[in-house]
N, C-alpha and C. Protein backbone atom coordinates (compact mmCIF):
# COMPACT_ATOMS: atom_id res chain seq x y z
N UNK A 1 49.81 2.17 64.43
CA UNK A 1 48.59 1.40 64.43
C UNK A 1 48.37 0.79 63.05
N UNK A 2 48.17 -0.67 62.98
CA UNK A 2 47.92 -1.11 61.92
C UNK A 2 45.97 -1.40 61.73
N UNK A 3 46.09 -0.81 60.00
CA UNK A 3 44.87 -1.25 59.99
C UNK A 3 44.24 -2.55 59.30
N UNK A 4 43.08 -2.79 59.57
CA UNK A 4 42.52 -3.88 59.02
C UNK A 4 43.46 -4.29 58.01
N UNK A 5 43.67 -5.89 57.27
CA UNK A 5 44.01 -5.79 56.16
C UNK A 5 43.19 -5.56 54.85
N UNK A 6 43.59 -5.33 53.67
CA UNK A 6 42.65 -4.43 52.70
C UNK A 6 43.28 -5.10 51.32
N UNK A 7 42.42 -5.31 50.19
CA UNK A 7 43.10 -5.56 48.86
C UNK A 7 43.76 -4.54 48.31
N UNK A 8 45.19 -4.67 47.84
CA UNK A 8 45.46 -3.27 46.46
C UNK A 8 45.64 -4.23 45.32
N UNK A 9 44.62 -3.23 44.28
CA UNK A 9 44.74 -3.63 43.18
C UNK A 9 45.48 -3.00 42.09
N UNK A 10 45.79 -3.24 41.12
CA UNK A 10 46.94 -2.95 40.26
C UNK A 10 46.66 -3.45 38.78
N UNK A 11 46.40 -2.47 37.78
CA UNK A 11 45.81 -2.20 36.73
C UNK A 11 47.11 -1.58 35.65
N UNK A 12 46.58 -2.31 34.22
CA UNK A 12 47.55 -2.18 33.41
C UNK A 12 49.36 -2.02 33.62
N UNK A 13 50.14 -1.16 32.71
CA UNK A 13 51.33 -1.22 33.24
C UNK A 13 51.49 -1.37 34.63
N UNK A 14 50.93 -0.60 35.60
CA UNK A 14 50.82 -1.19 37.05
C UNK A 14 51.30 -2.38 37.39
N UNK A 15 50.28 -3.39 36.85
CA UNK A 15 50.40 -4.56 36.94
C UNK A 15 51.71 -5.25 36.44
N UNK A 16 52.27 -4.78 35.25
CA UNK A 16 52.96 -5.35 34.78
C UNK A 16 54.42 -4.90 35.38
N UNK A 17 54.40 -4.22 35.92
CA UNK A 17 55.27 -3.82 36.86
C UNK A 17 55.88 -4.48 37.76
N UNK A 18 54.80 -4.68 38.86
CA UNK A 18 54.70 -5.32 39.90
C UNK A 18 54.86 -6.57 39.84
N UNK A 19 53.86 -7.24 38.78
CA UNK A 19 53.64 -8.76 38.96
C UNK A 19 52.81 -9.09 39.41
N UNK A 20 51.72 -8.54 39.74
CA UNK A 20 50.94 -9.12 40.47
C UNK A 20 49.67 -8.68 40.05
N UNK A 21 48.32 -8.66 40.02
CA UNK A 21 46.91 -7.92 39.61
C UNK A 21 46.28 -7.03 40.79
N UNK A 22 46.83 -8.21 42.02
CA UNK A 22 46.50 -8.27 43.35
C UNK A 22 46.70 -8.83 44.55
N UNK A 23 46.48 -7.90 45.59
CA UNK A 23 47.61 -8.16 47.06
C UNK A 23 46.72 -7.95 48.10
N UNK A 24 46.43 -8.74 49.12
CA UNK A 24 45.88 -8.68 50.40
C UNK A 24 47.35 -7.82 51.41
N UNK A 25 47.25 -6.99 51.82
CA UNK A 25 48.23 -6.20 52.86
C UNK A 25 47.33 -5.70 54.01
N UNK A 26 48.14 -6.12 55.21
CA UNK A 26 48.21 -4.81 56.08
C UNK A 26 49.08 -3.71 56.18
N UNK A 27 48.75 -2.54 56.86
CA UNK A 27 49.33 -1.47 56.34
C UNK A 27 49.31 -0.47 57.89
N UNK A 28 50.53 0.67 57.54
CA UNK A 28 50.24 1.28 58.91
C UNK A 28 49.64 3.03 58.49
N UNK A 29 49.63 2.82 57.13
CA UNK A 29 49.40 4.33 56.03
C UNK A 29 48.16 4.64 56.91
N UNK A 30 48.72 5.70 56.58
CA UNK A 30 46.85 6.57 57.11
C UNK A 30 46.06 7.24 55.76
N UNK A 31 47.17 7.64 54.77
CA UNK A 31 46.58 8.10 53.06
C UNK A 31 47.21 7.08 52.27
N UNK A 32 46.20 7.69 51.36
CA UNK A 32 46.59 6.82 50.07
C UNK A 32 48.51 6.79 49.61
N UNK A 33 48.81 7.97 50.07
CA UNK A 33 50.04 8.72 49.43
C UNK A 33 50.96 7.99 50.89
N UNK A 34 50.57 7.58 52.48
CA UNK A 34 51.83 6.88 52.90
C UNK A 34 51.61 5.41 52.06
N UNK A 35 50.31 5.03 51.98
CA UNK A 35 50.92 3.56 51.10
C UNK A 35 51.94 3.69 50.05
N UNK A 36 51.46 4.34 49.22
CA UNK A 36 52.40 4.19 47.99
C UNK A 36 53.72 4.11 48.34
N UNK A 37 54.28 5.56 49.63
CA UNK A 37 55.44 5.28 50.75
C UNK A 37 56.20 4.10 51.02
N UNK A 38 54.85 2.93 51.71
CA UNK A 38 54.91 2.10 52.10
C UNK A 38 55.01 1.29 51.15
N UNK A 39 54.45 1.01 50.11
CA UNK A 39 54.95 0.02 49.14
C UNK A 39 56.15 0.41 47.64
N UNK A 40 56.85 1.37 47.84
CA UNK A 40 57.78 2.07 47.33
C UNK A 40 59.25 1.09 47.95
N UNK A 41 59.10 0.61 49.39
CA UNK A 41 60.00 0.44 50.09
C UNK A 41 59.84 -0.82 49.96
N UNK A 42 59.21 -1.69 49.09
CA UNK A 42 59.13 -3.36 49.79
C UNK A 42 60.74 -3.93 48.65
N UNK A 43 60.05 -3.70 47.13
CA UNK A 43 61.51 -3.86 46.43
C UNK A 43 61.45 -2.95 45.46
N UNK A 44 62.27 -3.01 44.62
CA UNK A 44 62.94 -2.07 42.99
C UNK A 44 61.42 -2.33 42.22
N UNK A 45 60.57 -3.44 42.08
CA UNK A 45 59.60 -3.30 41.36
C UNK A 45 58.18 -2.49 41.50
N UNK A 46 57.97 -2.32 42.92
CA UNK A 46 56.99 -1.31 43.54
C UNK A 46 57.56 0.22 43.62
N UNK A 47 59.03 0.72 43.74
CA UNK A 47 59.67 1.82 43.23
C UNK A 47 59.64 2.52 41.88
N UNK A 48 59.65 1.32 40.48
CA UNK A 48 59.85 1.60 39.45
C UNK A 48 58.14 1.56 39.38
N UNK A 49 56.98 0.91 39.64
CA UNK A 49 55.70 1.57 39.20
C UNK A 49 55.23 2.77 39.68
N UNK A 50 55.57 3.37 41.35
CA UNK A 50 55.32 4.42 41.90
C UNK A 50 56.22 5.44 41.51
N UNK A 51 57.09 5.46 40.49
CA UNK A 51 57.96 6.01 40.93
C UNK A 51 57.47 7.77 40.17
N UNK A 52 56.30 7.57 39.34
CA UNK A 52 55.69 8.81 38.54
C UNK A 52 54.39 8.84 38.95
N UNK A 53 54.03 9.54 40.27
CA UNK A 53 52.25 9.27 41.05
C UNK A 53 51.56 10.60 39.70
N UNK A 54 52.21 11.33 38.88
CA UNK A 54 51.49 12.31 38.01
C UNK A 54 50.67 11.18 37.43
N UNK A 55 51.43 10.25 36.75
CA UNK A 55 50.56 9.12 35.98
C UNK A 55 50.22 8.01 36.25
N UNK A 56 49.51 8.39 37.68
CA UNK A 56 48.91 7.41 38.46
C UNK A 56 47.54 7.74 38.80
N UNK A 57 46.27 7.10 38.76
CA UNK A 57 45.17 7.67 39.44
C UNK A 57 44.95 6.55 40.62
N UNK A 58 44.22 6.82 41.40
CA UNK A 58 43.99 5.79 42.57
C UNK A 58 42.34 5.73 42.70
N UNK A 59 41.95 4.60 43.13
CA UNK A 59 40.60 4.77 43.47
C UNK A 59 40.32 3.84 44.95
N UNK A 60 39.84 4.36 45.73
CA UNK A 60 39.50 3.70 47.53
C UNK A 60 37.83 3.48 47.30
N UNK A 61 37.39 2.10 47.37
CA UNK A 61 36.80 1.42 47.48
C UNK A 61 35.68 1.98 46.22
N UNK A 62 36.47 1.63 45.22
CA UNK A 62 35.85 1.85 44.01
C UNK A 62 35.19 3.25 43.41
N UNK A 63 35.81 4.24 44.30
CA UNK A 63 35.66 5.91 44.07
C UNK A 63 37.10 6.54 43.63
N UNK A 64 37.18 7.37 42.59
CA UNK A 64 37.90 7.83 42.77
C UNK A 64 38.89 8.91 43.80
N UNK A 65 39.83 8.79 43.65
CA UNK A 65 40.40 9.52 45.29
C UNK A 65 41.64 10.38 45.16
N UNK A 66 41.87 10.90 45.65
CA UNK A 66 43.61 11.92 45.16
C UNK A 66 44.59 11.14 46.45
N UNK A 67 45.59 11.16 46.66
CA UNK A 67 46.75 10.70 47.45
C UNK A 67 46.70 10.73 48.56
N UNK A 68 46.02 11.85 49.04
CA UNK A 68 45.58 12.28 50.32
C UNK A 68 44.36 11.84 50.94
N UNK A 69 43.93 10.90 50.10
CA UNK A 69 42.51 10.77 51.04
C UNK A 69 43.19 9.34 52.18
N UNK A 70 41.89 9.52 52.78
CA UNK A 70 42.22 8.75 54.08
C UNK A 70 41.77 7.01 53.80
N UNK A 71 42.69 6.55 54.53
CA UNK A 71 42.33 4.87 54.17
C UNK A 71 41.83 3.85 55.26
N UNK A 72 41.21 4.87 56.57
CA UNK A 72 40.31 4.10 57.45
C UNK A 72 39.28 3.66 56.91
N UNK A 73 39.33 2.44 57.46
CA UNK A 73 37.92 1.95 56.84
C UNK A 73 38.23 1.36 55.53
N UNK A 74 38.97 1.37 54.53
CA UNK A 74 39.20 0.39 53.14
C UNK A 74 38.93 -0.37 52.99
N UNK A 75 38.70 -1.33 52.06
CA UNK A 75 38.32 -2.20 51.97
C UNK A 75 38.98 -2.64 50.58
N UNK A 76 39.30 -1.84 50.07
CA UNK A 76 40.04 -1.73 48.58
C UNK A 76 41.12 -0.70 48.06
N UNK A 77 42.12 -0.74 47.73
CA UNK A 77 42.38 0.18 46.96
C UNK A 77 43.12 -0.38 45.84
N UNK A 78 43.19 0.72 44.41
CA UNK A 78 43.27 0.44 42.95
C UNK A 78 44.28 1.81 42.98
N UNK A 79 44.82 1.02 42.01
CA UNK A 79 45.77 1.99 41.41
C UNK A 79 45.89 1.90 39.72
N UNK A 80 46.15 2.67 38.98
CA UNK A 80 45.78 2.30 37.44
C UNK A 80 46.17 3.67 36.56
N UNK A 81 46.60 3.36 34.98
CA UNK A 81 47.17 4.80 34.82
C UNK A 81 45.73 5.72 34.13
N UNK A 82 45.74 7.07 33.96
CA UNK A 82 44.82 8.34 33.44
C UNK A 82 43.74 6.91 31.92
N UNK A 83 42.72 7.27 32.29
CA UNK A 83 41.71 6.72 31.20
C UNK A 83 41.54 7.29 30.08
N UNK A 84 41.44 7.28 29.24
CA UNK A 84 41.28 8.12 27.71
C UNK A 84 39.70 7.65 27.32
N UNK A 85 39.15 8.26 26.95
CA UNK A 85 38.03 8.27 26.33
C UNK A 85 37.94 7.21 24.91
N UNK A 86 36.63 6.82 24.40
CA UNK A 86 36.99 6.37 23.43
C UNK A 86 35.89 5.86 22.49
């Protein structure tokens, strides 16, 4: 079952990774953690940013979220590396 389509966004090295800031997708993930799955597999440049989820945080519709949360209903998701204080 595919769901709605949804923005992923893509923050710092992320970004620079990928190429992109941002992506309209549909998706068949049910967590945060089959997307990454799912976009692990498109080419070598979505492999080489996912390829360390320790230094990855995610956030679903502007909350923070762990890998496992669920992505019915999205409307967003962000990906971006650990924040430092400052």
């Amino acid at each position: 079952m595919c769901i709605p389509d949804f923005d992923v966004l893509y923050f710092a090295w992320v970004r620079e990774r990928i190429g992109l800031p941002r992506e309209r997708i549909s998706s068949t993930a049910g967590t945060v953690g089959d997307l990454v799955a799912e976009l692990r597999t498109r080419e070598d440049r979505y492999a080489a940013a996912f390829a360390d989820l320790t230094a990855l945080r995610v956030a679903v519709d502007q909350e923070l979220a762990d890998f496992d949360a669920p992505l019915a209903g999205a409307r967003e998701v962000a990906f971006f590396p650990p924040m430092t204080g400052g």
